[in-house]
N, C-alpha and C. Protein backbone atom coordinates (compact mmCIF):
# COMPACT_ATOMS: atom_id res chain seq x y z
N UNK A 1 10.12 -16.10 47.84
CA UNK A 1 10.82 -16.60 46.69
C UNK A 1 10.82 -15.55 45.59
N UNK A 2 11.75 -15.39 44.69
CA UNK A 2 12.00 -14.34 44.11
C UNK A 2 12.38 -14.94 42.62
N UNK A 3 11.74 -14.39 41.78
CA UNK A 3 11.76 -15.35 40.06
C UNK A 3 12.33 -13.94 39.40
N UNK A 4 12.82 -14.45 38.57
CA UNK A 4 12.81 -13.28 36.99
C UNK A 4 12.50 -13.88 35.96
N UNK A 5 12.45 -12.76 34.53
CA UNK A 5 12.30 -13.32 33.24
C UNK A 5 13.83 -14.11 33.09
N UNK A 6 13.39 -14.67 32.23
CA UNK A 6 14.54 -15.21 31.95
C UNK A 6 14.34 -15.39 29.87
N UNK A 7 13.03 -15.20 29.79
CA UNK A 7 13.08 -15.28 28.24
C UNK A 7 11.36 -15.00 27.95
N UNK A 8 10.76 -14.48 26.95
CA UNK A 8 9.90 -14.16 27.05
C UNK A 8 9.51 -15.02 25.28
N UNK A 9 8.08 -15.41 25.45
CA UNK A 9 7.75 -15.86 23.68
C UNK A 9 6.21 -15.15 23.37
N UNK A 10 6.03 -15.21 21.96
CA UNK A 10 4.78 -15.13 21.47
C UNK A 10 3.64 -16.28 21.28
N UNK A 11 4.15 -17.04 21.58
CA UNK A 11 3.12 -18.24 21.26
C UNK A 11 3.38 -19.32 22.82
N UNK A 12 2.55 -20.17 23.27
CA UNK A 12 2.88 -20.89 24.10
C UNK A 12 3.05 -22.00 23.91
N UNK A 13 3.24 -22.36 22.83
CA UNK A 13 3.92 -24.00 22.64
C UNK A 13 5.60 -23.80 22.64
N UNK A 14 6.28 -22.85 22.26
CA UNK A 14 7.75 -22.33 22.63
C UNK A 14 7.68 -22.69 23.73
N UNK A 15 7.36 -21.73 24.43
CA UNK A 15 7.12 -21.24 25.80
C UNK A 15 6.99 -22.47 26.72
N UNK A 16 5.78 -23.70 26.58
CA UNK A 16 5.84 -24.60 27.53
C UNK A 16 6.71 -26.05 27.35
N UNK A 17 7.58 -25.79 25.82
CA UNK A 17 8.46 -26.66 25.52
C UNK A 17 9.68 -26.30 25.92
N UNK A 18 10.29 -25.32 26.26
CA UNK A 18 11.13 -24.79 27.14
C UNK A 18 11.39 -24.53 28.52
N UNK A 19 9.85 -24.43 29.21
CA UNK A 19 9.97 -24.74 30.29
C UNK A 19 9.95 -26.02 30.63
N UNK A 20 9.27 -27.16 30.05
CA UNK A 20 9.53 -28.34 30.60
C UNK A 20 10.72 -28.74 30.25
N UNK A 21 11.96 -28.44 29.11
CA UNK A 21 13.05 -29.05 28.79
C UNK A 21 14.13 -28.87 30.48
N UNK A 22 13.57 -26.95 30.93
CA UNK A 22 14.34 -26.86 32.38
C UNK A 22 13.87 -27.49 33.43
N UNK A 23 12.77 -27.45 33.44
CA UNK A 23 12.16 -28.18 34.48
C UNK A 23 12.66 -29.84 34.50
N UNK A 24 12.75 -30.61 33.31
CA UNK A 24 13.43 -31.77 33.52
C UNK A 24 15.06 -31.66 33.85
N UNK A 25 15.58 -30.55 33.58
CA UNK A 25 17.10 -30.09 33.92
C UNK A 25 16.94 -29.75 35.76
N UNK A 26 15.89 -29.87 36.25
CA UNK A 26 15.67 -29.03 37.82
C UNK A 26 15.87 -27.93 38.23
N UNK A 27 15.13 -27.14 37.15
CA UNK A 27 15.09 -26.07 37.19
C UNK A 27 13.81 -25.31 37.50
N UNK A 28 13.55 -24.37 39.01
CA UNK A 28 12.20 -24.71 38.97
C UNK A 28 12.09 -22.71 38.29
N UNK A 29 10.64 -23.54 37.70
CA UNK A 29 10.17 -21.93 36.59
C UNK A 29 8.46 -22.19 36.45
N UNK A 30 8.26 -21.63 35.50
CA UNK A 30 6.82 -21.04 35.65
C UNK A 30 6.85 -20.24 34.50
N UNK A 31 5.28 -20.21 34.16
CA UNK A 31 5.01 -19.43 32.71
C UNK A 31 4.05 -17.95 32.81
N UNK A 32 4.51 -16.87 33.11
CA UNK A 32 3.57 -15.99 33.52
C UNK A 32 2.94 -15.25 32.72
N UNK A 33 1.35 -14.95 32.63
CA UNK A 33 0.85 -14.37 31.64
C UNK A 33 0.61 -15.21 29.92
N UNK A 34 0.80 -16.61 30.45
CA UNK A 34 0.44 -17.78 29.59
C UNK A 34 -0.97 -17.84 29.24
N UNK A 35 -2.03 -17.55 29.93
CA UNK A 35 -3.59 -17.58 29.96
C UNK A 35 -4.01 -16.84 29.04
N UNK A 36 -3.77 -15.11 29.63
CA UNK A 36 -4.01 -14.01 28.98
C UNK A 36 -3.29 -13.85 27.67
N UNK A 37 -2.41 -14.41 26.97
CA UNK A 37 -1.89 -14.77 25.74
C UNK A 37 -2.78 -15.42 24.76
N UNK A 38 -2.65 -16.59 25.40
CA UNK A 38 -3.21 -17.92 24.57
C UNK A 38 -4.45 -17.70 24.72
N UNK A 39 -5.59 -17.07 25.01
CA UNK A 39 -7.04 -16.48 25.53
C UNK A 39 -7.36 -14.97 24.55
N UNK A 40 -6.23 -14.50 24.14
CA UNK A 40 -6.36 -12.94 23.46
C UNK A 40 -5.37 -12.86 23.08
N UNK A 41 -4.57 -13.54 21.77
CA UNK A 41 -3.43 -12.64 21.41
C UNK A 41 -2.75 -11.71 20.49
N UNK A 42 -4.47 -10.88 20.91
CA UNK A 42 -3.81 -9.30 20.27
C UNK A 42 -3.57 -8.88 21.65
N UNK A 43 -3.59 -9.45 22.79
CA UNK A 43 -2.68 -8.69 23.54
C UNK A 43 -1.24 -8.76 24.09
N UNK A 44 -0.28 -10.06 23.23
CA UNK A 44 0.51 -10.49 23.27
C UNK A 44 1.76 -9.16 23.51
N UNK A 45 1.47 -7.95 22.89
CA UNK A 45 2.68 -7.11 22.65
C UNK A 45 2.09 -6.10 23.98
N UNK A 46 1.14 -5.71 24.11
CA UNK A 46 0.45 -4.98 25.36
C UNK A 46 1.24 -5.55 26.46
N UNK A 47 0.87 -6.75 26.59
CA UNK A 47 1.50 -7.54 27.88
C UNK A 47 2.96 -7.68 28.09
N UNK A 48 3.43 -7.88 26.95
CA UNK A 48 4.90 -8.14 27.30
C UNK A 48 5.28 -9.95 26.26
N UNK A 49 4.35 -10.43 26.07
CA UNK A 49 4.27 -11.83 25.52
C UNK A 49 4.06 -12.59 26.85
N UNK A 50 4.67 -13.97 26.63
CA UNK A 50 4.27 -14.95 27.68
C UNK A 50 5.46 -14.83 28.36
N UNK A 51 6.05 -15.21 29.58
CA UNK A 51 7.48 -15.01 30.06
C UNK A 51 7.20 -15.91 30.87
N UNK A 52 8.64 -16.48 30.55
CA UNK A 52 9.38 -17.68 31.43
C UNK A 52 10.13 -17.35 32.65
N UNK A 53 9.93 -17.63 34.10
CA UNK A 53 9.98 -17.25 34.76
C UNK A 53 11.05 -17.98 35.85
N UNK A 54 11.68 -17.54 36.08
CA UNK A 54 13.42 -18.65 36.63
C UNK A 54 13.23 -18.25 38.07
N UNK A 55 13.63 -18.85 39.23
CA UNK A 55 13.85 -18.31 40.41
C UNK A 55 15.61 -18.04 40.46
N UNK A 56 15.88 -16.69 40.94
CA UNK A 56 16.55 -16.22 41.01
C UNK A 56 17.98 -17.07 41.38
N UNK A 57 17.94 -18.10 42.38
CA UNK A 57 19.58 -18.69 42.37
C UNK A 57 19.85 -19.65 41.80
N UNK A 58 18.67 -19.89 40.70
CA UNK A 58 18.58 -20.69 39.28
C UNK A 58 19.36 -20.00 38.13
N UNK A 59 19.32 -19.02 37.93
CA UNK A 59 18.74 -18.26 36.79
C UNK A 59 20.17 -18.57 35.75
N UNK A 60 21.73 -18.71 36.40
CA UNK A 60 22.95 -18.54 35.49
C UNK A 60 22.69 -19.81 34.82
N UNK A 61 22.80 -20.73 35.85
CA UNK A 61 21.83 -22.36 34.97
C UNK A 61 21.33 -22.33 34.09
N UNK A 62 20.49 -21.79 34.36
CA UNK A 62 18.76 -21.71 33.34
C UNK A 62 19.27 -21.12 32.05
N UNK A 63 19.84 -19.85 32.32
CA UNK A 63 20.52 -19.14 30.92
C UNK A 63 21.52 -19.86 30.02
N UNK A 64 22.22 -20.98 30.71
CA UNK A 64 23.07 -21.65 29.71
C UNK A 64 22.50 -22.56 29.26
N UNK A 65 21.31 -23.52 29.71
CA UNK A 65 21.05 -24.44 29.57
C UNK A 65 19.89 -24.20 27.88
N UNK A 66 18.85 -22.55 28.24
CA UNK A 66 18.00 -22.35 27.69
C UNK A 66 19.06 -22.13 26.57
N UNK A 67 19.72 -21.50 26.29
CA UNK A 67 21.22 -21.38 24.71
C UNK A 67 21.36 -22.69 24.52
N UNK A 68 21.93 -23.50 25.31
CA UNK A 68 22.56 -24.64 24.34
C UNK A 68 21.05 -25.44 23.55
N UNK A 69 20.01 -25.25 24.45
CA UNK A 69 18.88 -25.20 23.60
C UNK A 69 18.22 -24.77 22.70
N UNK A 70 18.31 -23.32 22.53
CA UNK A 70 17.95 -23.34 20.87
C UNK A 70 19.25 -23.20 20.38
N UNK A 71 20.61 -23.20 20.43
CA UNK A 71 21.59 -23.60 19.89
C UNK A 71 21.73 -24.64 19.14
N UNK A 72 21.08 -25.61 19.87
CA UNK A 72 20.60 -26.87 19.38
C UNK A 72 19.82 -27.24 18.21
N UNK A 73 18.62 -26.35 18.69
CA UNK A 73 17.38 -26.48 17.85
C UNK A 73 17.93 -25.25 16.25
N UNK A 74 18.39 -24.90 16.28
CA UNK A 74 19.43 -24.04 15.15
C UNK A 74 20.10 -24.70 14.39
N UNK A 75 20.95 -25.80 14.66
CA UNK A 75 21.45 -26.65 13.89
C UNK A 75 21.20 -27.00 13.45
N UNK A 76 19.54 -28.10 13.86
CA UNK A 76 18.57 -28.55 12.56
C UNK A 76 18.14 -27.73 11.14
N UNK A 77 18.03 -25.94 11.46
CA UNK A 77 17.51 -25.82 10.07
C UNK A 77 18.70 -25.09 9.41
N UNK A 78 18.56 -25.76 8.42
CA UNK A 78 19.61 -25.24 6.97
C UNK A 78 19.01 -24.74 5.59
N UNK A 79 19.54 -23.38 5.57
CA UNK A 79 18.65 -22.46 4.29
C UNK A 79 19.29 -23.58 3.07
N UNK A 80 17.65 -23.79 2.41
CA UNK A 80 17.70 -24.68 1.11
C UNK A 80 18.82 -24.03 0.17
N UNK A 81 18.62 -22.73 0.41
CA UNK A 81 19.35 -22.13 -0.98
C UNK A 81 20.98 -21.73 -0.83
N UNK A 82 21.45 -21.11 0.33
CA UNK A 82 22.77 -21.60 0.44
C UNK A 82 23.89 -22.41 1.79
N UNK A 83 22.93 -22.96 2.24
CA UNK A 83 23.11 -24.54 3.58
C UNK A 83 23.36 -23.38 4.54
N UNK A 84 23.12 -22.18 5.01
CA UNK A 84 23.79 -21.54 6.33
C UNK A 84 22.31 -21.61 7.42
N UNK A 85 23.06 -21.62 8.41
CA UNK A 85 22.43 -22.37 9.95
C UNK A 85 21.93 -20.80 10.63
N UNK A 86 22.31 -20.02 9.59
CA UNK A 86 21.79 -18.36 10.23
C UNK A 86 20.13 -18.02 9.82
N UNK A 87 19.51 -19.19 10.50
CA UNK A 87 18.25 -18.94 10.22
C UNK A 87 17.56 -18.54 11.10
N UNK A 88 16.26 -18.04 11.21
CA UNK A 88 14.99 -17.75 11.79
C UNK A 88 13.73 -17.56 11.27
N UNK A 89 12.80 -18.54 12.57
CA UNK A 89 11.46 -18.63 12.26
C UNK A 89 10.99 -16.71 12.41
N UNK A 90 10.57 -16.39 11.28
CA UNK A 90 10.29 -14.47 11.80
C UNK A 90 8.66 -14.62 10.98
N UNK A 91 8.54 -13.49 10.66
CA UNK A 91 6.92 -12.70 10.40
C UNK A 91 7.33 -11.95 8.97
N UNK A 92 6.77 -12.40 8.03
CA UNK A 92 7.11 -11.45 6.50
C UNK A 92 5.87 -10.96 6.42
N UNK A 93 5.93 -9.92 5.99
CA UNK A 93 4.71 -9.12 5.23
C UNK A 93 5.28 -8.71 3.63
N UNK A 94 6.30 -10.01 3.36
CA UNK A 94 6.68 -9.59 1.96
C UNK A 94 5.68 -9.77 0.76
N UNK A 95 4.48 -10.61 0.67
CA UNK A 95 3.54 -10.85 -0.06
C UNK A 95 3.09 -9.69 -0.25
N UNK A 96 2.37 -9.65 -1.66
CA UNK A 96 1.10 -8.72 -2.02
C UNK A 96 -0.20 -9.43 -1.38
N UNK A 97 0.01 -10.43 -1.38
CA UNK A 97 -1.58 -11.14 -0.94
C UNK A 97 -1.96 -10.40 0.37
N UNK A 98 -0.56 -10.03 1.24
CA UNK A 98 -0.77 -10.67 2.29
C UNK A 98 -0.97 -8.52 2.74
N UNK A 99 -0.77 -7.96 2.30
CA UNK A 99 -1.41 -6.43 2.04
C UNK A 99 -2.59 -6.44 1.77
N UNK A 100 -2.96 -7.32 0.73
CA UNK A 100 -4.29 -6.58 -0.43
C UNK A 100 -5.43 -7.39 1.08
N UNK A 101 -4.96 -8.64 1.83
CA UNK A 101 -5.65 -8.98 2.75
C UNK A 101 -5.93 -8.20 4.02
N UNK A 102 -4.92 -7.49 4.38
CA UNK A 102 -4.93 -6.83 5.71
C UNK A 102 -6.09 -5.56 5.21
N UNK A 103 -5.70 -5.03 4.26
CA UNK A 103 -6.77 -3.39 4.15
C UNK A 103 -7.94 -4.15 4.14
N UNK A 104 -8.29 -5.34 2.89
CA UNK A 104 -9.33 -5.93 3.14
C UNK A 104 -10.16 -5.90 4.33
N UNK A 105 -9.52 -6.59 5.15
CA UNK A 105 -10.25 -6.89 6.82
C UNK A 105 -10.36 -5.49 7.52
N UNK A 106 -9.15 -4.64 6.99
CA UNK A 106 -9.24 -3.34 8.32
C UNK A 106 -10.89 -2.61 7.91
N UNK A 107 -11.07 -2.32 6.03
CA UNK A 107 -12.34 -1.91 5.61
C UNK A 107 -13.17 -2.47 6.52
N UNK A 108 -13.41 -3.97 6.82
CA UNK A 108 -14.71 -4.81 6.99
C UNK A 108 -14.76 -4.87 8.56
N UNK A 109 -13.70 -3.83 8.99
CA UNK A 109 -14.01 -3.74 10.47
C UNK A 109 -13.45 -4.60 11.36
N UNK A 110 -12.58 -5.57 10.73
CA UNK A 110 -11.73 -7.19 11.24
C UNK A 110 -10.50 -6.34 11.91
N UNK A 111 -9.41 -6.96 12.10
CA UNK A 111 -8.29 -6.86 12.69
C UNK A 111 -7.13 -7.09 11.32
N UNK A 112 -6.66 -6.23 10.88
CA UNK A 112 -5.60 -6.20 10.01
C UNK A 112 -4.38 -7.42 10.25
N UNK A 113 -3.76 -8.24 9.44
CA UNK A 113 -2.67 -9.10 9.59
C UNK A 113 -2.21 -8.94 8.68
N UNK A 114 -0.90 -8.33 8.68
CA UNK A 114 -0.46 -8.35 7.19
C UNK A 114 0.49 -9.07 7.22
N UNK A 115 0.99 -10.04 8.26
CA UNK A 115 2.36 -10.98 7.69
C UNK A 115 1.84 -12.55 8.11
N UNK A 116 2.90 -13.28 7.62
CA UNK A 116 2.60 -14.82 8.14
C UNK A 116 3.84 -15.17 8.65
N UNK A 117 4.42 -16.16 9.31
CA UNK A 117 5.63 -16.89 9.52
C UNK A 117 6.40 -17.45 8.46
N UNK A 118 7.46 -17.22 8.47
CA UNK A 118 8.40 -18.09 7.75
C UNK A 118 9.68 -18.42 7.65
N UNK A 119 10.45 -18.83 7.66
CA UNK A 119 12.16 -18.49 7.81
C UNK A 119 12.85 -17.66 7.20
N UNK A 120 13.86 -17.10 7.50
CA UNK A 120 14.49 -16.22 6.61
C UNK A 120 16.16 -16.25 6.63
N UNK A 121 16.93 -16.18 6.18
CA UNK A 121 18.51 -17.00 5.59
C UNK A 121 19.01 -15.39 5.98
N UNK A 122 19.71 -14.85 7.16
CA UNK A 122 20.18 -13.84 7.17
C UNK A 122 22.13 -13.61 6.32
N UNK A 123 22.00 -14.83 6.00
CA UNK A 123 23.36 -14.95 4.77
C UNK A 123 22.65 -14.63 3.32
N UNK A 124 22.09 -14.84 2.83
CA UNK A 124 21.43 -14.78 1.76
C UNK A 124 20.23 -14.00 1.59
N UNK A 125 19.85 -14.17 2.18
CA UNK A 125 18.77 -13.14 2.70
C UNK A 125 16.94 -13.10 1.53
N UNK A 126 17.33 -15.27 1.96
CA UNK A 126 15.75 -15.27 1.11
C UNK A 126 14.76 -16.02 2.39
N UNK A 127 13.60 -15.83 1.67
CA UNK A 127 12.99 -16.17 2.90
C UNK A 127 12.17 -17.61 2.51
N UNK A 128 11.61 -18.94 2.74
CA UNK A 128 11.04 -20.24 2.63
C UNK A 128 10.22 -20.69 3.53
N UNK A 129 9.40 -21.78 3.20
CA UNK A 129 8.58 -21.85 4.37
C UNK A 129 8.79 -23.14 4.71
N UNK A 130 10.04 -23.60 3.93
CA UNK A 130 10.36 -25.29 4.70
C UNK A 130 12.01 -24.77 4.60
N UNK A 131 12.83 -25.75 5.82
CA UNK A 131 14.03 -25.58 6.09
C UNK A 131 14.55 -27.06 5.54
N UNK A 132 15.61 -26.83 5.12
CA UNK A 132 16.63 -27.88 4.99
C UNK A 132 17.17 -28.90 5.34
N UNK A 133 16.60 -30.78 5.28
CA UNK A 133 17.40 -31.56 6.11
C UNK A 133 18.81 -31.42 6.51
N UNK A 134 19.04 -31.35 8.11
CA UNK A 134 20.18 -31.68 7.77
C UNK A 134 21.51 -32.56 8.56
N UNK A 135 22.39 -33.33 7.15
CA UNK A 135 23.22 -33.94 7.54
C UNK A 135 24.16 -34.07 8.31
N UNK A 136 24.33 -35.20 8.89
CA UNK A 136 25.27 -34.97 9.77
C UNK A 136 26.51 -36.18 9.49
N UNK A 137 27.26 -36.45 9.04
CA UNK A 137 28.57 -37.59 9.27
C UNK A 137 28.51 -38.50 9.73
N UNK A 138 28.43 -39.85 10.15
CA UNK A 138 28.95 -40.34 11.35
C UNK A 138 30.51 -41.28 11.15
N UNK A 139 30.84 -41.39 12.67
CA UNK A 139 32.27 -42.21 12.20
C UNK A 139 32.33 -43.17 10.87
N UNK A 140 31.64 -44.15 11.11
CA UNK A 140 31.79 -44.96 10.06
C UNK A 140 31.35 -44.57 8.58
N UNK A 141 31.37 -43.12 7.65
CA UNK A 141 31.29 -43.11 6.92
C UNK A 141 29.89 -42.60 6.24
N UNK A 142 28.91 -43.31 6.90
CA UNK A 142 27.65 -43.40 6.95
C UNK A 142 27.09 -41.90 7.37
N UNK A 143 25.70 -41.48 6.53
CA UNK A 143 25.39 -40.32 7.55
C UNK A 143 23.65 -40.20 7.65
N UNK A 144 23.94 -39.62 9.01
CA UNK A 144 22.95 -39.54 9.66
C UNK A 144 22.06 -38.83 9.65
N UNK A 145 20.31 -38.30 9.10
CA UNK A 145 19.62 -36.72 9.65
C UNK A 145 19.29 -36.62 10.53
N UNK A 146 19.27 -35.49 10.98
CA UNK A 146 18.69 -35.30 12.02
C UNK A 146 16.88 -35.14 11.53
């Protein structure tokens, strides 16, 4: 049997919420290098991250199915500041805190971090750490959040 990547993550809650969304689609996959991640992950970039693993006469499936999925999951967030859906969860090291912390730790012999998570509005180009309800229409007038 013969697998490929088919998408690779940094964290494994992505990672095993995506494989079970295919796996309930019948898609058979697998999470490789999930252990050694979630067990050490300063070796997340060494390794490659965690990778989702498709068998090969799966895989055109798997690729449309895994898009309309975070396609999906994209729609939900809307930048507070000007409603565009061109968002992403990324890594800022835009803080001073978050500098004056990393030399901190590198002095004391720790492991340097100089960013945290947060979204960022590639239309506008600010960054928040909560996303935007958002609305949706429905026929009758009425509307719905997601």
């Amino acid at each position: 049997m013969s697998y490929s990547i088919l998408n690779t993550y940094d964290n494994y809650i992505d990672a095993n919420l995506h494989m079970m969304q295919l796996q309930e689609e019948g898609i058979n996959c697998w999470l490789k290098d999930e252990n050694t991640v979630t067990i050490d992950p300063l070796l997340t970039n060494a390794i490659g991250g965690i990778k989702l693993m498709v068998h090969e006469t799966q895989k055109d499936r798997a690729t449309d199915l895994l898009r309309t999925i975070v396609n999906k999951a994209k729609e939900n967030r809307a930048c507070p500041y000007c409603g565009s859906l061109n968002v992403e969860y990324i890594f800022s090291n835009r803080k001073t805190s978050n500098w004056f912390s990393a030399i901190f730790t590198y002095l004391l012999g720790g492991y340097a971090l100089a960013s945290e998570k947060m979204y960022h509005c590639f239309d506008c180009e600010k960054e928040f750490a909560e996303v935007k309800e958002v609305v949706i229409p429905t026929k009758e007038g009425s509307a719905d959040a997601l």
